[in-house]
Protein backbone atom coordinates (compact mmCIF):
# COMPACT_ATOMS: atom_id res chain seq x y z
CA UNK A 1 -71.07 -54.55 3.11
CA UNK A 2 -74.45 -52.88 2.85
CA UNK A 3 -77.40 -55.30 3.00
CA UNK A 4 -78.92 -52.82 0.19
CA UNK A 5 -76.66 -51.46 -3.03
CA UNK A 6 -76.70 -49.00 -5.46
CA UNK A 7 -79.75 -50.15 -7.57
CA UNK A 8 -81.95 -48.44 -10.43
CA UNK A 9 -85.36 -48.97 -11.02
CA UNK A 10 -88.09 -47.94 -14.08
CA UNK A 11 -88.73 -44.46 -12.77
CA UNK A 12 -86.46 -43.98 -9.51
CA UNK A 13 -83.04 -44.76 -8.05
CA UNK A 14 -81.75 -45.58 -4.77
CA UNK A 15 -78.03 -45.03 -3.88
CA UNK A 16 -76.35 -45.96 -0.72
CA UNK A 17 -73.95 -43.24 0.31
CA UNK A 18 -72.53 -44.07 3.83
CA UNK A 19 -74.76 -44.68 6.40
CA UNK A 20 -77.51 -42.24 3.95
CA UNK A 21 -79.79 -43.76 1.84
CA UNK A 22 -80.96 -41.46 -1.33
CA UNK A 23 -84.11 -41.97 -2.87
CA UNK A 24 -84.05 -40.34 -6.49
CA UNK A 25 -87.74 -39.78 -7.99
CA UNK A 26 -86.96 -40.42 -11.53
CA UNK A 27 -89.44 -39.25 -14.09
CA UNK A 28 -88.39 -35.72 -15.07
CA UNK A 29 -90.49 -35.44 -18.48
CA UNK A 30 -93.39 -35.74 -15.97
CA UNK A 31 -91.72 -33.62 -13.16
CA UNK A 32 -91.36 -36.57 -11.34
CA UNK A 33 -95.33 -36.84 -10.73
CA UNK A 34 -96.45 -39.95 -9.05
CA UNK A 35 -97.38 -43.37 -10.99
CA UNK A 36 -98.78 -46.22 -10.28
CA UNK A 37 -94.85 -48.02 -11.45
CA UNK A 38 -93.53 -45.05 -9.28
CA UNK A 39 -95.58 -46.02 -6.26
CA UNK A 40 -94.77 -49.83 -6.45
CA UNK A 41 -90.92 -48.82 -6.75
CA UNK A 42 -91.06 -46.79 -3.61
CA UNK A 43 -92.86 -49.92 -1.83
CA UNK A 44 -89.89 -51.61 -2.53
CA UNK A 45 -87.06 -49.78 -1.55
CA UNK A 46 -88.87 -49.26 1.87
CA UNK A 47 -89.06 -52.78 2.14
CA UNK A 48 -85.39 -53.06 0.81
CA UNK A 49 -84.15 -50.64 3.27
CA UNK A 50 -86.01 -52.03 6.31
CA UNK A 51 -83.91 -54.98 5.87
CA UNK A 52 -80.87 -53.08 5.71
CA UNK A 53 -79.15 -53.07 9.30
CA UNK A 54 -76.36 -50.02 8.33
CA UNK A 55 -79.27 -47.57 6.97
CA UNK A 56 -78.99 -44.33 9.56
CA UNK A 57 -80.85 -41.93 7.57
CA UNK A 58 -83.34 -42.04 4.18
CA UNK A 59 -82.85 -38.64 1.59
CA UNK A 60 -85.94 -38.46 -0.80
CA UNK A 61 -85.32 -36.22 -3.57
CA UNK A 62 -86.07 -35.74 -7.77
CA UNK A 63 -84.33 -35.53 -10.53
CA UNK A 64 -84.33 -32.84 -13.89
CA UNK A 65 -85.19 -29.62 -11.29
CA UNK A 66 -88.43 -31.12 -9.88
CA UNK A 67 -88.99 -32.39 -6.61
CA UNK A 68 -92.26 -34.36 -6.81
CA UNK A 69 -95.40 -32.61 -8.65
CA UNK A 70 -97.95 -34.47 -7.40
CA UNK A 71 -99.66 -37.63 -8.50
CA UNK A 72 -99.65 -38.02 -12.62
CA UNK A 73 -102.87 -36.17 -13.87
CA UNK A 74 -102.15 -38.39 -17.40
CA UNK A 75 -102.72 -41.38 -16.11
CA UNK A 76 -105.74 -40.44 -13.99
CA UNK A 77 -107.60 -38.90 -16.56
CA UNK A 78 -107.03 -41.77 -18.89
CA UNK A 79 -108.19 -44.49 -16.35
CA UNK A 80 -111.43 -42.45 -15.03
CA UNK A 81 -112.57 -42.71 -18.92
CA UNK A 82 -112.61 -46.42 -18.97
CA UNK A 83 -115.11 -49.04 -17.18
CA UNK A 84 -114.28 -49.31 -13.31
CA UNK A 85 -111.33 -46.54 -13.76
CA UNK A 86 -112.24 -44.63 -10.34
CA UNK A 87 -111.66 -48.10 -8.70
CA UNK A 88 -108.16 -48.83 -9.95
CA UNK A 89 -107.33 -45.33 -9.47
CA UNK A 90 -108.21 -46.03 -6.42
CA UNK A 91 -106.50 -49.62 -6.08
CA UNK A 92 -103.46 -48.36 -8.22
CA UNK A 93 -102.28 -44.56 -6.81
CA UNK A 94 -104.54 -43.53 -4.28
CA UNK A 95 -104.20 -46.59 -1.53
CA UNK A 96 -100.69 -46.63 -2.41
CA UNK A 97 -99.57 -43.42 -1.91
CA UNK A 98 -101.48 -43.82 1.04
CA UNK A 99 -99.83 -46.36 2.27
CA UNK A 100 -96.24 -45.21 1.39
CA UNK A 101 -97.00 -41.98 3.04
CA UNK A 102 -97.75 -44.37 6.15
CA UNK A 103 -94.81 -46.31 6.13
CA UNK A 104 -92.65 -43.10 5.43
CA UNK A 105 -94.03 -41.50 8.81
CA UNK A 106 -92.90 -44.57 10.54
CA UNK A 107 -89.45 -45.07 9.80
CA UNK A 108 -87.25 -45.69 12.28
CA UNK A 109 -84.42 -43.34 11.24
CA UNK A 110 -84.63 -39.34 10.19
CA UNK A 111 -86.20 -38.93 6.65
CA UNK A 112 -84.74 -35.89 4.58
CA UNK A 113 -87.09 -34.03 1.73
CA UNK A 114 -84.78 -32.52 -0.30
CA UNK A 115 -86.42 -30.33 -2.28
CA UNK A 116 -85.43 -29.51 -5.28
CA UNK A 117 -87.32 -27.74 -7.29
CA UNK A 118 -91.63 -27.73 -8.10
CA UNK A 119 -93.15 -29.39 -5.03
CA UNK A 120 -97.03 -29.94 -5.29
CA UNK A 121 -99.91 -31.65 -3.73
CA UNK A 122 -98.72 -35.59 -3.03
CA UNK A 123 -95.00 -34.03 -3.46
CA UNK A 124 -96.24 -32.09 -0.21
CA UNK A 125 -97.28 -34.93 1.39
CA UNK A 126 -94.13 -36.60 1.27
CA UNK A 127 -92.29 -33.28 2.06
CA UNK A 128 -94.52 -33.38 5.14
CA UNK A 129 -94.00 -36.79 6.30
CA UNK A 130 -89.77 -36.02 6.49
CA UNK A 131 -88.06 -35.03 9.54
CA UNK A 132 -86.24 -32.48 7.75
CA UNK A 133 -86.78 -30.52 4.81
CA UNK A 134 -83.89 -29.22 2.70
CA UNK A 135 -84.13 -26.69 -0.18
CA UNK A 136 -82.09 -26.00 -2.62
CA UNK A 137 -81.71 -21.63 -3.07
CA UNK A 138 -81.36 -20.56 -6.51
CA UNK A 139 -80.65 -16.92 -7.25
CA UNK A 140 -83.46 -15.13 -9.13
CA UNK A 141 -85.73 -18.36 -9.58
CA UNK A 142 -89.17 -19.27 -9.86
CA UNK A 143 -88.34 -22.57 -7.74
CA UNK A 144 -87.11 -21.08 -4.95
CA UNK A 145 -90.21 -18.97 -4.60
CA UNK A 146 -92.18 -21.92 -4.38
CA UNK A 147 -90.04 -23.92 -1.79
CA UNK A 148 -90.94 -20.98 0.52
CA UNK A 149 -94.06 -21.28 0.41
CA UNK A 150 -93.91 -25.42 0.41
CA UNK A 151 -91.98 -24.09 3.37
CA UNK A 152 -94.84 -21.99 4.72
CA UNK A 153 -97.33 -24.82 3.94
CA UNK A 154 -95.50 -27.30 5.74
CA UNK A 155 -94.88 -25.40 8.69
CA UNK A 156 -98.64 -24.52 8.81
CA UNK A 157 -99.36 -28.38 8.06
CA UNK A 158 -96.92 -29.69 11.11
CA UNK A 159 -93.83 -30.69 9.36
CA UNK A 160 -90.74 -30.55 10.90
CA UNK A 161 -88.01 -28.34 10.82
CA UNK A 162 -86.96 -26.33 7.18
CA UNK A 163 -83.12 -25.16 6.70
CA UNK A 164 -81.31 -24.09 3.02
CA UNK A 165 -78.78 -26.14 1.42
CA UNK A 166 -76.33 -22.89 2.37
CA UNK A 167 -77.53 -23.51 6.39
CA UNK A 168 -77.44 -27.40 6.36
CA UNK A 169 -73.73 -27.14 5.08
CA UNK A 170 -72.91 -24.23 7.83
CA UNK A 171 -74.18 -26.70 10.81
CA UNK A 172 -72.31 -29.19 9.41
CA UNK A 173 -68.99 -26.98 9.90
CA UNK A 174 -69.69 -26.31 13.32
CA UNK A 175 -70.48 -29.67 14.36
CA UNK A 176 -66.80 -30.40 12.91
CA UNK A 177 -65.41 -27.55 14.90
CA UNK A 178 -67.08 -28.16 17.94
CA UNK A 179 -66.84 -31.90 17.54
């Protein structure tokens, strides 16, 4: 039995599939841009999954055709407005994400980005703190155009090796020939 199920949360979802865990970003009206709900949720798988003995490998992906578009420019602009609102930007996104990127680097198992679709600032971070980065190749599409150059970027900013959907599923053949 798997220390950690299947469980759904406000604005993500984490399923167990084999030794793989898959983180889903959940927010799709917003493209799956970061919150403060969002960043708390994250926390909490991490801490879920560190406790979870089985857990090989950690997929982060999004849901409705978005990867992760960044931190949510909403709820920024309508916390600056108010009395102390830089500070619990501060307190409520920016150490967070900060933090989560942190803990993502350290993992002790591969992390997977799989990108799916728009991928912008903090949605780059994350991409860049992965061991692998996954895209998804869509024929004729403005996404796919930008996961080469989240591609580029990466590779420019030191993350780790890039493959297609297409090339991750033919190493996976000839690992089962040759295996």
């Amino acid at each position: 039995m798997h220390a950690m199920t299947n469980r759904r949360f406000t604005e993500l979802a984490y399923e167990r599939r084999g030794p793989a865990g898959w983180i889903t970003l959940d927010r799709p009206s917003r493209r799956n841009a970061l919150s403060p709900t969002m960043l708390r949720e994250l926390h909490e798988v991490l801490d879920l999954a560190s406790r979870d003995a089985e857990l090989r490998l950690l997929v982060i992906t999004g849901s409705g055709g978005a990867f992760c578009t960044g931190t949510d420019a909403g709820y920024y602009w309508r916390t600056v407005g108010v009395d102390d609102g830089i500070s619990r930007v501060v307190d409520e996104l920016v150490e967070p994400f900060a933090e989560f990127v942190a803990r993502l680097r350290n993992v002790p198992y591969p992390v997977i980005a799989a990108v799916n679709g728009a991928c912008l600032a903090a949605g780059l971070e994350i991409v860049r703190c992965c061991d692998l980065i996954i895209t998804e190749t869509r024929e004729q599409s403005e996404p796919i155009a930008l996961h080469r150059r989240v591609e580029k970027l990466t590779g420019v900013l030191g993350a780790q090796p890039t493959a297609s959907l297409r090339e991750l599923k033919a190493m996976a053949a000839r690992a089962a020939v040759a295996g």
